[in-house]
Protein backbone atom coordinates (compact mmCIF):
# COMPACT_ATOMS: atom_id res chain seq x y z
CA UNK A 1 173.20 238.79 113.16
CA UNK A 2 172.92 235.55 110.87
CA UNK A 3 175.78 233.15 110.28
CA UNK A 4 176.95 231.13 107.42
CA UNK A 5 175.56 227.73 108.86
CA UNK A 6 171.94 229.50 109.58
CA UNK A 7 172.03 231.04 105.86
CA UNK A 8 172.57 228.13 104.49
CA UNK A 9 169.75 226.52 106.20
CA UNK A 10 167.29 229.22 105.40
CA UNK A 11 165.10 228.35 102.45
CA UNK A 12 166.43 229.02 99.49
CA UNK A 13 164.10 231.21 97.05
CA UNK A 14 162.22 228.20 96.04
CA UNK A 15 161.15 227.50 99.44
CA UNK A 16 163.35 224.21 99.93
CA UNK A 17 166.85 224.78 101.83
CA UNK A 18 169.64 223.98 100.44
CA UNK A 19 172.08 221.00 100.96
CA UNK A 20 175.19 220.98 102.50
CA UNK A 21 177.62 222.10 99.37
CA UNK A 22 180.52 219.74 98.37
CA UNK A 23 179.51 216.64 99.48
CA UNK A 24 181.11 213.53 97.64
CA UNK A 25 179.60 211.41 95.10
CA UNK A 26 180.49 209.04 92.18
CA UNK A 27 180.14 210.05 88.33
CA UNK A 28 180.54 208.25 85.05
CA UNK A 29 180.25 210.59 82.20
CA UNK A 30 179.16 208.62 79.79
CA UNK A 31 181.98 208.45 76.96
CA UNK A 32 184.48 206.86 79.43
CA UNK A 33 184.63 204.05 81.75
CA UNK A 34 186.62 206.55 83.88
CA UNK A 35 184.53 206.90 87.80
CA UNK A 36 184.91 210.33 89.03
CA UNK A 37 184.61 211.75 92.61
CA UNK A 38 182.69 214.48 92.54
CA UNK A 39 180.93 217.42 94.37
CA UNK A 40 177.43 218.25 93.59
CA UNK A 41 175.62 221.88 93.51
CA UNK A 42 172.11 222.45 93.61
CA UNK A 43 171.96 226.19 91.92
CA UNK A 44 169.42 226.62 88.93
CA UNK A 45 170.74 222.98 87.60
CA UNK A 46 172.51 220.38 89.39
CA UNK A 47 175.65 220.76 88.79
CA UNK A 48 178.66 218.00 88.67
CA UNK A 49 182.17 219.24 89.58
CA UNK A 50 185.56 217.46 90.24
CA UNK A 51 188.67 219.57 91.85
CA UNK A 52 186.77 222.74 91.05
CA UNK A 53 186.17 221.92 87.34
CA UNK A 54 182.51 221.29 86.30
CA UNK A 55 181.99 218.22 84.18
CA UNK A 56 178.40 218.35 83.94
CA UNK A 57 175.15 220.42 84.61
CA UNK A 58 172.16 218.72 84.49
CA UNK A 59 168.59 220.13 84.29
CA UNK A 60 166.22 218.84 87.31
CA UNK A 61 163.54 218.44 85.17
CA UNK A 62 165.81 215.88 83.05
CA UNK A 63 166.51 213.75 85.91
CA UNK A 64 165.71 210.56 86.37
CA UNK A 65 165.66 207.91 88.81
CA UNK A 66 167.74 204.29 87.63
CA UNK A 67 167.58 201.18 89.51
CA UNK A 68 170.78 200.82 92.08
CA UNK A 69 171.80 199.45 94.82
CA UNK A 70 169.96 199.97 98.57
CA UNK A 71 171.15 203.31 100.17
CA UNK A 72 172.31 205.31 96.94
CA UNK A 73 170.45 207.64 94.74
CA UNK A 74 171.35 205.97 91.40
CA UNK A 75 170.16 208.95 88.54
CA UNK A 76 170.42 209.42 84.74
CA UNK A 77 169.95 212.48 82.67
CA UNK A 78 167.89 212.72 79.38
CA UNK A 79 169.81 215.64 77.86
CA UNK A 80 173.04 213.50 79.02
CA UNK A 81 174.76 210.94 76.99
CA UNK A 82 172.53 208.15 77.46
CA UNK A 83 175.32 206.05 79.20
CA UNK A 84 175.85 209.19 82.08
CA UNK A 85 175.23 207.99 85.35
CA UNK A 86 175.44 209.38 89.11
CA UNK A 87 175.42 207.63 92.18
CA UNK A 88 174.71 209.87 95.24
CA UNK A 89 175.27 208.26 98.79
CA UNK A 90 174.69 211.60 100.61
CA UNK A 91 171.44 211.07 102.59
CA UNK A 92 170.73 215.39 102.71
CA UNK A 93 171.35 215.63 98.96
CA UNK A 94 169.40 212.63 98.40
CA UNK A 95 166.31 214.33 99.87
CA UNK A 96 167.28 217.53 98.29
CA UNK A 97 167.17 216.38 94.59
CA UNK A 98 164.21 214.33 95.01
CA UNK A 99 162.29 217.59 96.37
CA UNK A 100 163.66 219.30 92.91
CA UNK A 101 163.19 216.94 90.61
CA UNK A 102 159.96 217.20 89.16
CA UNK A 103 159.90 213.88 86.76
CA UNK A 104 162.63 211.90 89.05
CA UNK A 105 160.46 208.63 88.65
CA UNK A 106 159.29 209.13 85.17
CA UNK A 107 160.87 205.71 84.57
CA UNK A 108 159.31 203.80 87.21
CA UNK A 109 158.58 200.26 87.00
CA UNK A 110 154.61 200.79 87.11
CA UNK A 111 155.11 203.25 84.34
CA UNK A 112 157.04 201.17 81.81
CA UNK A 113 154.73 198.28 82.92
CA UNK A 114 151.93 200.19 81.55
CA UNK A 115 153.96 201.19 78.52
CA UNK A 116 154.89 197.86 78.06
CA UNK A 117 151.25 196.60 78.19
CA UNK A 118 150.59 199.65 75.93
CA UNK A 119 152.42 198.54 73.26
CA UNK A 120 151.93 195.07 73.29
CA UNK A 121 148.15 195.23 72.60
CA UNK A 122 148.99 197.93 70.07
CA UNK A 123 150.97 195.46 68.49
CA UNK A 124 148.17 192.47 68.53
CA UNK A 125 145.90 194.91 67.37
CA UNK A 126 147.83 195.25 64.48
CA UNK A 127 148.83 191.50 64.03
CA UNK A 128 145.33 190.94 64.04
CA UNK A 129 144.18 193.61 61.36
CA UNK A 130 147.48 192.06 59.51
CA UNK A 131 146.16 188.35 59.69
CA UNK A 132 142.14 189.37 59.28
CA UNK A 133 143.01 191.72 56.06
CA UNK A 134 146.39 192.26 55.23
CA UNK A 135 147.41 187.82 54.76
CA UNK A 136 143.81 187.39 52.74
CA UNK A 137 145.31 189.74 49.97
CA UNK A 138 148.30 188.51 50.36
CA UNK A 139 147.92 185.14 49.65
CA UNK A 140 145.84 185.97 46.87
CA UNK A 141 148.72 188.01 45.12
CA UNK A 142 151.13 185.71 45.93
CA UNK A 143 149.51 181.79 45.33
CA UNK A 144 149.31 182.94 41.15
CA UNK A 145 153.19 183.99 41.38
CA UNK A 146 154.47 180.51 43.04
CA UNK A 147 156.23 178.50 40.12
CA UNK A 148 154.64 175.01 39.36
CA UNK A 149 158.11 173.25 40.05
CA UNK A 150 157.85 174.53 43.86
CA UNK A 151 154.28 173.45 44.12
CA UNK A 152 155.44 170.41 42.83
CA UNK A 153 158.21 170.33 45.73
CA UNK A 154 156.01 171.57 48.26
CA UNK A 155 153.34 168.71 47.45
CA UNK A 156 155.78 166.20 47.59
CA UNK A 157 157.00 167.11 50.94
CA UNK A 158 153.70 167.67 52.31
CA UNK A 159 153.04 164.18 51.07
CA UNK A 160 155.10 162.52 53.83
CA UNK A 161 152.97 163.43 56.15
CA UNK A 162 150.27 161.66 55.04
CA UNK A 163 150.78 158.52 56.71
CA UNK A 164 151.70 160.33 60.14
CA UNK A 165 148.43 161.96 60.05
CA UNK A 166 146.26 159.51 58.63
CA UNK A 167 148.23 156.79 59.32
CA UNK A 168 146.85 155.51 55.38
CA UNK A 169 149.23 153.71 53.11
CA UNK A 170 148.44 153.54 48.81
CA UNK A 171 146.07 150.66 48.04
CA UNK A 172 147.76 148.54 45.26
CA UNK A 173 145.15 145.77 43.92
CA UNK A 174 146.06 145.81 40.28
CA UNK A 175 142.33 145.46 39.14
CA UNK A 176 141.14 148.75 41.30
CA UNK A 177 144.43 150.54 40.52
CA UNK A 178 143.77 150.45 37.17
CA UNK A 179 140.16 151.10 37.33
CA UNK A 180 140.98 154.49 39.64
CA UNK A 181 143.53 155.38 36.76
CA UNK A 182 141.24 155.63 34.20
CA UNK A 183 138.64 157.32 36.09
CA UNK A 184 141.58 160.14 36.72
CA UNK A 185 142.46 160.37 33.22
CA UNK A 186 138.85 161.13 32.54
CA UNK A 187 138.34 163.63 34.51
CA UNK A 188 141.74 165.31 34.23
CA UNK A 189 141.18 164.97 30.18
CA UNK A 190 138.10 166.72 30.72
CA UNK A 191 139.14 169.35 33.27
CA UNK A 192 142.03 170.57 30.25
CA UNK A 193 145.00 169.55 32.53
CA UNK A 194 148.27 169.46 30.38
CA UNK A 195 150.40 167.64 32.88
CA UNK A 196 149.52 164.46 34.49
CA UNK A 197 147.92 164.21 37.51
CA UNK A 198 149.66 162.01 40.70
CA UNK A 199 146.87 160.06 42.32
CA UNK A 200 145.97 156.99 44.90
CA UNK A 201 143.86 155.79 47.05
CA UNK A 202 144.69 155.33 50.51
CA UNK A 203 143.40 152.63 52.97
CA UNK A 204 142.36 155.07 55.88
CA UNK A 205 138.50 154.89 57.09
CA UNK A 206 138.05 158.64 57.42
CA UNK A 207 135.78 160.07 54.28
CA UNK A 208 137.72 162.33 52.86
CA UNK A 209 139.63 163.68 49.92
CA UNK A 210 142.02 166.11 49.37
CA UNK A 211 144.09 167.47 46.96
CA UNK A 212 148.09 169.12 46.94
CA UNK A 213 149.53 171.11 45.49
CA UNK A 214 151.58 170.46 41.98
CA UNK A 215 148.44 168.16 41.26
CA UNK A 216 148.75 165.79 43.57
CA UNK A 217 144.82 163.59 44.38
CA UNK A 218 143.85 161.83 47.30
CA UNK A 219 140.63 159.36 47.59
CA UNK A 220 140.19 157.72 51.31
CA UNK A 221 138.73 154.46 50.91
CA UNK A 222 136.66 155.74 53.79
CA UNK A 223 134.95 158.15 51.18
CA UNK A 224 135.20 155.17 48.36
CA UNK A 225 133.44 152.83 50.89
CA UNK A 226 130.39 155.13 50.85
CA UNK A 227 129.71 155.83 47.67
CA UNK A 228 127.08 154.33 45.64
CA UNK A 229 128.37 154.83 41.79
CA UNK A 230 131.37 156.40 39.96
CA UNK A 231 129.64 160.05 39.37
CA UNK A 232 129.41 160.06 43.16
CA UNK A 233 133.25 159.92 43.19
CA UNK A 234 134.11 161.57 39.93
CA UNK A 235 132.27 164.80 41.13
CA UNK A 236 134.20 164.77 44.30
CA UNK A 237 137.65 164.20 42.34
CA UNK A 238 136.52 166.99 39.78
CA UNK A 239 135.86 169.02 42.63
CA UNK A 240 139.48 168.35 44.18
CA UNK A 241 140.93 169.19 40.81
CA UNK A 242 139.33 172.75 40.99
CA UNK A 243 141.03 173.36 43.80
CA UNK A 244 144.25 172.22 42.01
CA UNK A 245 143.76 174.36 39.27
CA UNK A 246 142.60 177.67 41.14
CA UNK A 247 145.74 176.80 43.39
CA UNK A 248 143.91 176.88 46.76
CA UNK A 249 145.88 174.81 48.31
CA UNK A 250 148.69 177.13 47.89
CA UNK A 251 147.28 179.76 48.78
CA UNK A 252 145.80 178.42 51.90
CA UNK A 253 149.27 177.33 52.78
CA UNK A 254 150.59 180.85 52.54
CA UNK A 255 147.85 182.27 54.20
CA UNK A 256 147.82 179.45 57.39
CA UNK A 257 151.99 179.29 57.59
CA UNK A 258 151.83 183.51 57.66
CA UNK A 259 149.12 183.64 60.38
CA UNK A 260 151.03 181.15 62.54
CA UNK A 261 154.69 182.94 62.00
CA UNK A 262 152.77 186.35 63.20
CA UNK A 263 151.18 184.39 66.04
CA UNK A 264 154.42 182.69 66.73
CA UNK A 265 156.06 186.42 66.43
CA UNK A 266 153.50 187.80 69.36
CA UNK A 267 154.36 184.09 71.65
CA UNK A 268 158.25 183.51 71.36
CA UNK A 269 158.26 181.45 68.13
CA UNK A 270 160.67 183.64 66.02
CA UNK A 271 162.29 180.88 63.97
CA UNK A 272 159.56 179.99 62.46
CA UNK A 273 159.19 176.68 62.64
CA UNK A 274 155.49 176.93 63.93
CA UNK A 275 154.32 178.19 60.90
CA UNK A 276 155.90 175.62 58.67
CA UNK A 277 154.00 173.06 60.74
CA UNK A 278 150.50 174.76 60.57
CA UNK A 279 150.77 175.83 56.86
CA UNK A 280 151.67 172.01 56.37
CA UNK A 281 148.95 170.76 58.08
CA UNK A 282 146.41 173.11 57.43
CA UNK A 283 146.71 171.49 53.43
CA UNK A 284 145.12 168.86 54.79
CA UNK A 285 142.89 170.09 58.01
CA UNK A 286 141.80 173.61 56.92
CA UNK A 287 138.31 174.70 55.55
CA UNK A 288 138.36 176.52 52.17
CA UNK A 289 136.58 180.03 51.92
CA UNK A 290 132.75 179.70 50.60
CA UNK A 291 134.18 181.43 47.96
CA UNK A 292 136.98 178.62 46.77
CA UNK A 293 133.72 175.79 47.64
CA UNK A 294 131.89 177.45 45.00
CA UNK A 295 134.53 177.72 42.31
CA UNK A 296 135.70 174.52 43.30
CA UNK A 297 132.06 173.03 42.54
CA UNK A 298 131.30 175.07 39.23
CA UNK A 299 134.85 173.47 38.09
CA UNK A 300 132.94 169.74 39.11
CA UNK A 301 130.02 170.69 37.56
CA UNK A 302 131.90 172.10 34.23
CA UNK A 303 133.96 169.00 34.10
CA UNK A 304 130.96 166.45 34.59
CA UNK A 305 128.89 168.54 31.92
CA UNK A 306 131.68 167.75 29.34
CA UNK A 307 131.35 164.31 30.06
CA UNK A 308 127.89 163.94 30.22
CA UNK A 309 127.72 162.52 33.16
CA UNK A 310 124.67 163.84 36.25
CA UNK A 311 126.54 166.63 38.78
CA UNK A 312 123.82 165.71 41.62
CA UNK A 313 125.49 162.99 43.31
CA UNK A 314 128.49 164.28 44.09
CA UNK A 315 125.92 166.34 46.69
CA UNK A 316 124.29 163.15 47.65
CA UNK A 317 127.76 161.35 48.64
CA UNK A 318 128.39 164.28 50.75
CA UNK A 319 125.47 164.57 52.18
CA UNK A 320 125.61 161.31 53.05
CA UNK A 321 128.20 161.34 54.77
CA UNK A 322 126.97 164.06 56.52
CA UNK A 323 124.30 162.11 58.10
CA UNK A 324 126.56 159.36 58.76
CA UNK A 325 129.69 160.80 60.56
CA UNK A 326 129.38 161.40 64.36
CA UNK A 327 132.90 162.83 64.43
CA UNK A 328 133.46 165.36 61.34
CA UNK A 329 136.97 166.77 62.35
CA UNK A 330 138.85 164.81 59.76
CA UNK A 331 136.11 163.98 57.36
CA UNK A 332 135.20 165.61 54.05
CA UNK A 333 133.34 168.04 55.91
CA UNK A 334 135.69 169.39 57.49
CA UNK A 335 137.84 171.04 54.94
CA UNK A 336 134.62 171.12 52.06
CA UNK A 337 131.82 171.97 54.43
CA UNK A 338 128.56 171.49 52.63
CA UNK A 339 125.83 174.05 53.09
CA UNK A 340 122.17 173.93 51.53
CA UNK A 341 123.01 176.70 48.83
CA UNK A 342 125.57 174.41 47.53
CA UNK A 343 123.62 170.88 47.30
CA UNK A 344 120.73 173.36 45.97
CA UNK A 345 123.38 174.60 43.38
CA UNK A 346 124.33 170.61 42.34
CA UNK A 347 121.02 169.61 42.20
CA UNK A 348 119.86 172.69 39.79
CA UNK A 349 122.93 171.67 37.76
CA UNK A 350 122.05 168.66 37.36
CA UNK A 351 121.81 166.79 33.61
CA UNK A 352 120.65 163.30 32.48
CA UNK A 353 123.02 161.56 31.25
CA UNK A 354 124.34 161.58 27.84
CA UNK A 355 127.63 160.57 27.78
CA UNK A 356 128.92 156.87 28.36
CA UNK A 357 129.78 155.47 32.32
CA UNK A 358 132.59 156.17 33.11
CA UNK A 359 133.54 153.23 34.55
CA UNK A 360 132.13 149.30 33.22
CA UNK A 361 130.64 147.68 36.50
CA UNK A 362 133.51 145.55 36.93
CA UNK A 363 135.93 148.43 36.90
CA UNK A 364 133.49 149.73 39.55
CA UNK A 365 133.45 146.69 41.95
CA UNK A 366 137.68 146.64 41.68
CA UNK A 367 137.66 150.43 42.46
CA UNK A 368 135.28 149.95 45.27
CA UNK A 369 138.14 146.79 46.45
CA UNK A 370 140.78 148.42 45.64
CA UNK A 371 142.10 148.77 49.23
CA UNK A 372 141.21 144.73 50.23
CA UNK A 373 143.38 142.47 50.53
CA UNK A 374 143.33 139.62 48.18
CA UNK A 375 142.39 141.83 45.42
């Protein structure tokens, strides 16, 4: 004949024997702060009692394992409110539920290690796709739409740092001032701008020139120092004011400060303040698409036709320089870089000249001293 302590350690009808019933464990239900002694059954559920009354039944296959503290069975249910938790201390039950719950460790830390990883280069796969596609169009939609007074405000604060990055200050000789003036008006006259353009030349040796936006023009007297003539430099500034006018700048701002801010989303830089660094730098460190080069020098090569003046040596300057700077990072080439197709497209362009210089040849040797001192 079988007693009551051998049935219950016969195997039950799943093949596992049963726990001792009754055995005490802690409960939080989830919608109180209240902790609750309870007894646990294994029948077709487990099921949570206290004083005889059941406060919960949870489905093994809903189980789950949480992290706790060494020596207790700390377990959550997924049909449960999600702040339900049970602590079981009871080494047989212990065993017991871990033989009956299928997906106990569902939530185990190599698991949500992989989801984690999962996820994350989902998410820089789609940063990326944002930045290569999705910022392009973006920029383009958005650069038109930007009010001139904000481009005026940006260009003036990108302004400042100027002399932190090229450590240049405005060259003030009175005689090449002047002369640089009137070779801006000339070219802005022809070029159909309606508001003045801001302009200066600043005493840095790098050969370069750059424009902001709001219509703000930059000469280096690196650049200045060597050119031969003033079509060499009133091709470049022509060119500069095409990017003015077709607002690359802008746009490149708003495309560079985006791509950062989703960079700095992916690396910890939520505020922000990454991207209003690189958009601010990249006005004057970025390369413009082949696409805004192009524009840029059919705007030269408009405005130089108008004043009859020869569109080929604004290719020779930079090509020049080309051949003459070992270190390109800051120079003209690095922000306009000059391929074969566009000297080709200069030179094709090219007119004899039939309007007046546009600078006398003393106005030329001030410009070309404008940054001395003495002058």
């Amino acid at each position: 004949m079988t007693s009551a302590t051998d049935r219950e350690s016969q195997p039950g009808p799943t093949g596992i024997a049963p726990p001792p019933q009754g055995s005490a464990s802690i409960f939080y239900d989830g919608t109180s702060s209240r902790r609750h002694t309870v007894q646990l059954s294994l029948k077709d559920r487990l099921e949570v009692a206290e004083n005889g009354a059941v406060l919960a039944g949870w489905p093994f296959a809903d189980i789950r394992r949480v992290d706790g503290v060494a020596g207790v069975l700390r377990l959550s249910c997924s049909s449960a409110p999600p702040l339900a938790r049970l602590e079981v201390r009871d080494m047989a039950l212990t065993e017991a539920l871990i033989l009956r719950c299928p997906h106990l460790d569902d939530n185990a830390a190599g698991r949500g290690v992989t989801a984690i990883i999962g996820w994350s280069i989902a998410a820089t796969v789609s940063i990326v796709a944002v930045i290569w596609f999705g910022l392009p169009l973006a920029a383009d939609r958005l650069a038109p739409l930007v009010p001139p007074a904000l481009e005026r405000r940006i260009g003036d604060a990108a302004e400042g740092q100027i002399s932190a990055l090229f450590g240049g200050k405005p060259c003030k000789a009175a005689a090449g001032a002047a002369a640089f003036n009137k070779l801006i008006r000339e070219i802005s006259t022809a070029a159909g701008f309606n508001t003045p353009v801001r302009s200066a030349v600043l005493d840095t040796p790098v050969p370069n020139a750059f424009a902001l936006p709001g219509g703000k023009v930059f000469l280096f007297d690196g650049l200045l120092a060597r050119s031969n003539d003033p079509d060499e430099i009133a091709g470049v500034l022509a060119h500069e004011l095409g990017h003015v006018m077709h607002r690359d700048n802008t746009r490149n701002m708003i495309y560079s400060g985006g791509t950062s801010f989703l960079i700095g989303l992916l690396f910890g830089d939520v505020t922000g303040s990454g991207a209003l660094v690189f958009g601010s730098r990249s006005l004057f460190t970025a390369s413009y698409s082949r696409e805004a080069e192009q524009n840029a020098d059919d705007f030269a090569i408009s405005v130089m036709h108008r004043l009859g003046r020869p569109t080929k040596p604004m290719g020779d300057l930079i090509f020049r320089v080309t051949g003459n700077q070992a270190d390109k990072t800051l120079s003209i080439l690095a922000n306009h870089p000059l391929t074969e197709d566009r000297l080709k497209h200069l030179s094709d362009e090219n007119r004899p000249a039939s309007g007046p210089p546009l600078l006398t040849t003393s106005e030329w040797a001030a410009l070309k001293a404008v940054c001395k001192s003495g002058s």
